[in-house]
C-alpha atoms as a PDB file:
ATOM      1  CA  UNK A   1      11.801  -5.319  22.653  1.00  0.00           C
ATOM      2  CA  UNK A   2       8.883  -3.494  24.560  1.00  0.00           C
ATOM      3  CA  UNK A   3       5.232  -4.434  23.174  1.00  0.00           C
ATOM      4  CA  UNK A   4       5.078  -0.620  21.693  1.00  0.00           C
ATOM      5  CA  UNK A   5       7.926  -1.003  20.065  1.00  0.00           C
ATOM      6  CA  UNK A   6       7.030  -4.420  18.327  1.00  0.00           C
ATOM      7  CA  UNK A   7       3.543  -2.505  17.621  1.00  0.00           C
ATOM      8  CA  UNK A   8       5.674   0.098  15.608  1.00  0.00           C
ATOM      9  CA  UNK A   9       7.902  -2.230  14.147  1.00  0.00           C
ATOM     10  CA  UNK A  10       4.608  -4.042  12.581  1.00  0.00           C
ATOM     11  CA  UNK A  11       2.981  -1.410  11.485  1.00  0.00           C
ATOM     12  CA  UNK A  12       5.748   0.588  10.021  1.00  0.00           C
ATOM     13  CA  UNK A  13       6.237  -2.299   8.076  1.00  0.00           C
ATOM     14  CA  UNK A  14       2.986  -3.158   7.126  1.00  0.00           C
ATOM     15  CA  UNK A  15       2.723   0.438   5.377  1.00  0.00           C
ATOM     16  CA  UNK A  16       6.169  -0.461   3.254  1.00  0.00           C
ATOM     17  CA  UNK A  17       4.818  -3.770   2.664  1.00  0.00           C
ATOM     18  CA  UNK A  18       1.363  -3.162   1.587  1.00  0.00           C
ATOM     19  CA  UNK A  19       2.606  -0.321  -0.365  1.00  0.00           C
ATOM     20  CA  UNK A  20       5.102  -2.231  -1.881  1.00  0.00           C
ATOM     21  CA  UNK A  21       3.271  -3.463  -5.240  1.00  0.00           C
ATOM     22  CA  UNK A  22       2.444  -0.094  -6.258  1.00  0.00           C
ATOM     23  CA  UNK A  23       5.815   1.464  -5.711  1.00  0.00           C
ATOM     24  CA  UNK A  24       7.701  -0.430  -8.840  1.00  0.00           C
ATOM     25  CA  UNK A  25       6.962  -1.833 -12.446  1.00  0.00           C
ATOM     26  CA  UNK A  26       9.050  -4.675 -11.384  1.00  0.00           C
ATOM     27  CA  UNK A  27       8.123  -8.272 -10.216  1.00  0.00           C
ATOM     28  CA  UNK A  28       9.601  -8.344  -6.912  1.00  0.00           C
ATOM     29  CA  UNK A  29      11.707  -6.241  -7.358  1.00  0.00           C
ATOM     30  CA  UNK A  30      13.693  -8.553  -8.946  1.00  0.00           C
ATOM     31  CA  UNK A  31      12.136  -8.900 -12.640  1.00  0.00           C
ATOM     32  CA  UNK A  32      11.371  -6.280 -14.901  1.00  0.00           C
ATOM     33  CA  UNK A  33       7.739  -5.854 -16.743  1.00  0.00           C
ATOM     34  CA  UNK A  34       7.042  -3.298 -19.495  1.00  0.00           C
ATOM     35  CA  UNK A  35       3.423  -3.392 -17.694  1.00  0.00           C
ATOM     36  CA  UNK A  36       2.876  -5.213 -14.643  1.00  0.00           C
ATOM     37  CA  UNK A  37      -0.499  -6.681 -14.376  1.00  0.00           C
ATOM     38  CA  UNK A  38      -3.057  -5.882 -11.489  1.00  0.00           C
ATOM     39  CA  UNK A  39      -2.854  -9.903 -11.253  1.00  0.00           C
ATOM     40  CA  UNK A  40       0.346  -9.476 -10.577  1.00  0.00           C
ATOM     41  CA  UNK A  41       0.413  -6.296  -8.374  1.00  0.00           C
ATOM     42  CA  UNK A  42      -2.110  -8.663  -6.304  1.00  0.00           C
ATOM     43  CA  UNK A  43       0.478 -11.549  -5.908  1.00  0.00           C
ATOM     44  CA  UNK A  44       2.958  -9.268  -4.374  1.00  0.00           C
ATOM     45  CA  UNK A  45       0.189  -7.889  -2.755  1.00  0.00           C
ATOM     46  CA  UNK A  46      -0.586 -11.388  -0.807  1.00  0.00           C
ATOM     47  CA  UNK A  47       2.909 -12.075  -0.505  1.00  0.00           C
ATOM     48  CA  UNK A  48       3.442  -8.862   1.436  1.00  0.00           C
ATOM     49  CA  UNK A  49       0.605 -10.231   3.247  1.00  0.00           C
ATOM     50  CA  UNK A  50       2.343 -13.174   4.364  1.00  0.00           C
ATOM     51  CA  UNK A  51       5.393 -11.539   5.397  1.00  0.00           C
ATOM     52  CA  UNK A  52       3.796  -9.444   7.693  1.00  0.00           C
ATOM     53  CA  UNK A  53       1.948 -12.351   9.219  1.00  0.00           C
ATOM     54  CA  UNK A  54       5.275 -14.020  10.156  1.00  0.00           C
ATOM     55  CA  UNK A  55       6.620 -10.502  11.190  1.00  0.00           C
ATOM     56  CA  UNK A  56       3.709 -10.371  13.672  1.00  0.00           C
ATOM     57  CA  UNK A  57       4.127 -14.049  14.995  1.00  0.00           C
ATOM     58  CA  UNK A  58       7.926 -13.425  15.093  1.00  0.00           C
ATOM     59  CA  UNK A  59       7.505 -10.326  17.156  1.00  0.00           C
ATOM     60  CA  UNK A  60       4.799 -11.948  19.337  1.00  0.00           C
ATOM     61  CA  UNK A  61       7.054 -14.581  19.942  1.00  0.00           C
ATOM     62  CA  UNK A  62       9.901 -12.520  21.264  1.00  0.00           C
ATOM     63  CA  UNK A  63       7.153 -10.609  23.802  1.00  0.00           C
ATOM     64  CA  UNK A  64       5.081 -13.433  24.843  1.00  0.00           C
ATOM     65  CA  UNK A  65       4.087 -17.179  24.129  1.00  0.00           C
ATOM     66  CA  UNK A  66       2.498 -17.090  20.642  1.00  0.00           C
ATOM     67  CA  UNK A  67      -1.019 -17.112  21.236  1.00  0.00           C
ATOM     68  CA  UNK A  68      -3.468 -19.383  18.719  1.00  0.00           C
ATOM     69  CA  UNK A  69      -5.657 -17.670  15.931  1.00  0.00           C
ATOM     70  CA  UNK A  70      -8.823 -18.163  14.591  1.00  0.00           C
ATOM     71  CA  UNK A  71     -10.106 -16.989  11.483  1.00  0.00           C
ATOM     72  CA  UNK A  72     -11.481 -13.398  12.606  1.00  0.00           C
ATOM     73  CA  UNK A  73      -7.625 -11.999  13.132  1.00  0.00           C
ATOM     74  CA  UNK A  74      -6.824 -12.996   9.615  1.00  0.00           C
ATOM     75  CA  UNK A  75      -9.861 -11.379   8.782  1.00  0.00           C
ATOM     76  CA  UNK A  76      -8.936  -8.278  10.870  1.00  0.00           C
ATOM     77  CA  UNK A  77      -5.418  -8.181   9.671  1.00  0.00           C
ATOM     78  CA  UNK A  78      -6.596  -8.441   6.231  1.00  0.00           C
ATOM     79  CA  UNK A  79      -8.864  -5.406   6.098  1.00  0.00           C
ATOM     80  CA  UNK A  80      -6.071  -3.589   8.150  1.00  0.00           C
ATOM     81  CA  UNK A  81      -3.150  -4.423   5.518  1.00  0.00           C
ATOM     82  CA  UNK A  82      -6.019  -3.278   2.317  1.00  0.00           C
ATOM     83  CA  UNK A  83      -6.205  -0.102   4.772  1.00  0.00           C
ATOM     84  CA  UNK A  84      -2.591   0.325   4.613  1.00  0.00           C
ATOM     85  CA  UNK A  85      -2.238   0.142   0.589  1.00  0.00           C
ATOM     86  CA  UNK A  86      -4.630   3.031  -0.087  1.00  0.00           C
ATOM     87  CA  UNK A  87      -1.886   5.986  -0.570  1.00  0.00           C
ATOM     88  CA  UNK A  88       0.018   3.352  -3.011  1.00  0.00           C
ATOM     89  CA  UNK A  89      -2.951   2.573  -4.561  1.00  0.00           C
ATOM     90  CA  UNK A  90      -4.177   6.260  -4.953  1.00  0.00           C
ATOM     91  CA  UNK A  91      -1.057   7.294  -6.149  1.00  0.00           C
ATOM     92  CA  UNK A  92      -0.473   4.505  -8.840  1.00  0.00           C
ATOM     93  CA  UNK A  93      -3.863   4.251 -10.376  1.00  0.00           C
ATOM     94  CA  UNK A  94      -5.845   7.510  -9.458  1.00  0.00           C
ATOM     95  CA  UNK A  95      -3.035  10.309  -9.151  1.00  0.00           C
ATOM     96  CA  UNK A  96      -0.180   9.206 -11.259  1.00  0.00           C
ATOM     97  CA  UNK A  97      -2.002   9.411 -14.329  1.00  0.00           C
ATOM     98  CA  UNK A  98      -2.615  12.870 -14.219  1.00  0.00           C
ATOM     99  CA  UNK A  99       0.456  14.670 -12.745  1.00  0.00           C
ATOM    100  CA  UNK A 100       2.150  14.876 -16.303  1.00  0.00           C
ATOM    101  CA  UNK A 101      -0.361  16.832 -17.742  1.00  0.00           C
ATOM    102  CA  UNK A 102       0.881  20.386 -17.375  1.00  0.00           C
ATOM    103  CA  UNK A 103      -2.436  21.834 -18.143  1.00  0.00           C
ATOM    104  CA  UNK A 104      -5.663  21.543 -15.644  1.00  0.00           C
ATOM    105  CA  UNK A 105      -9.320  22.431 -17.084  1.00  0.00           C
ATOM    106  CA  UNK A 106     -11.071  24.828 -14.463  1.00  0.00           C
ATOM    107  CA  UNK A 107     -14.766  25.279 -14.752  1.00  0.00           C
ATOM    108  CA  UNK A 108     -15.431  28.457 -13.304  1.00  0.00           C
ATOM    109  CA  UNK A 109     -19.174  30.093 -13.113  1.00  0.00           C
ATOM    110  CA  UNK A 110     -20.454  28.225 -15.970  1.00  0.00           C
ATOM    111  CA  UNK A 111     -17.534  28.908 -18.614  1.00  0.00           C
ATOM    112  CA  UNK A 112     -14.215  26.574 -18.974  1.00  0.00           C
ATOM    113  CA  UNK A 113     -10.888  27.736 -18.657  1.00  0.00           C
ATOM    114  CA  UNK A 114      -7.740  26.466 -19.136  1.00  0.00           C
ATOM    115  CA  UNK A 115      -5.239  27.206 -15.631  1.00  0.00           C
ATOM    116  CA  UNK A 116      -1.722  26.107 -15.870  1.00  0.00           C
ATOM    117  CA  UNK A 117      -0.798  24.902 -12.284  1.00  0.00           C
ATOM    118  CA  UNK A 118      -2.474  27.650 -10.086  1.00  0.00           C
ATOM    119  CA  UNK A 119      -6.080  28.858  -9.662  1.00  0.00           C
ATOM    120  CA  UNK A 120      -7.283  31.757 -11.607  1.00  0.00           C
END
């Protein structure tokens, strides 16, 4: 595999992993919750983490000699994988919530209105 193509293969699946906690109610996708916890969206969160860690080093590794890391990639690839989880995020905590409401309040020039769907 070409270095671009390990590049894509990481990142791809760094968006599916750090999305991953957001996308289901259940634990792993393995056990079910009524409500899963942020606590618990966070585990899978750092597990995700992990497994794109040894993604990377197994990728590197089948390019090129594994090179050693300090603590400043782990850092980068940290802030990288929190960049990655912001449309799961959005969508589970600041858009979900409001998509079953049918009816949207519009404030137009000073007096509210009630819109269904479309802009008056």
């Amino acid at each position: 595999m070409s270095n671009a193509g390990a590049a894509l293969v990481w990142l791809l699946s760094g968006v599916l992993l750090a999305n991953w906690p957001f996308l289901t109610e259940r634990f792993f996708f393995v056990f079910h919750r009524l409500n899963k916890s942020f606590a618990a969206r966070l585990v899978e969160f750092g597990v995700g983490y992990a497994l794109l860690l040894l993604l990377g080093f197994a990728l590197e590794a089948s390019v090129s000699r594994v090179q050693e890391q300090t603590w400043n990639f782990y850092a980068i690839t940290l802030c990288i994988f929190v960049l990655m989880a912001y449309p799961g995020f959005v969508w589970r905590y600041l858009r979900r919530g409001r998509l079953g409401r049918g009816t949207v309040r519009v404030i137009e020039s000073g007096r509210d209105s009630m819109a269904r769907g479309d802009e008056q």
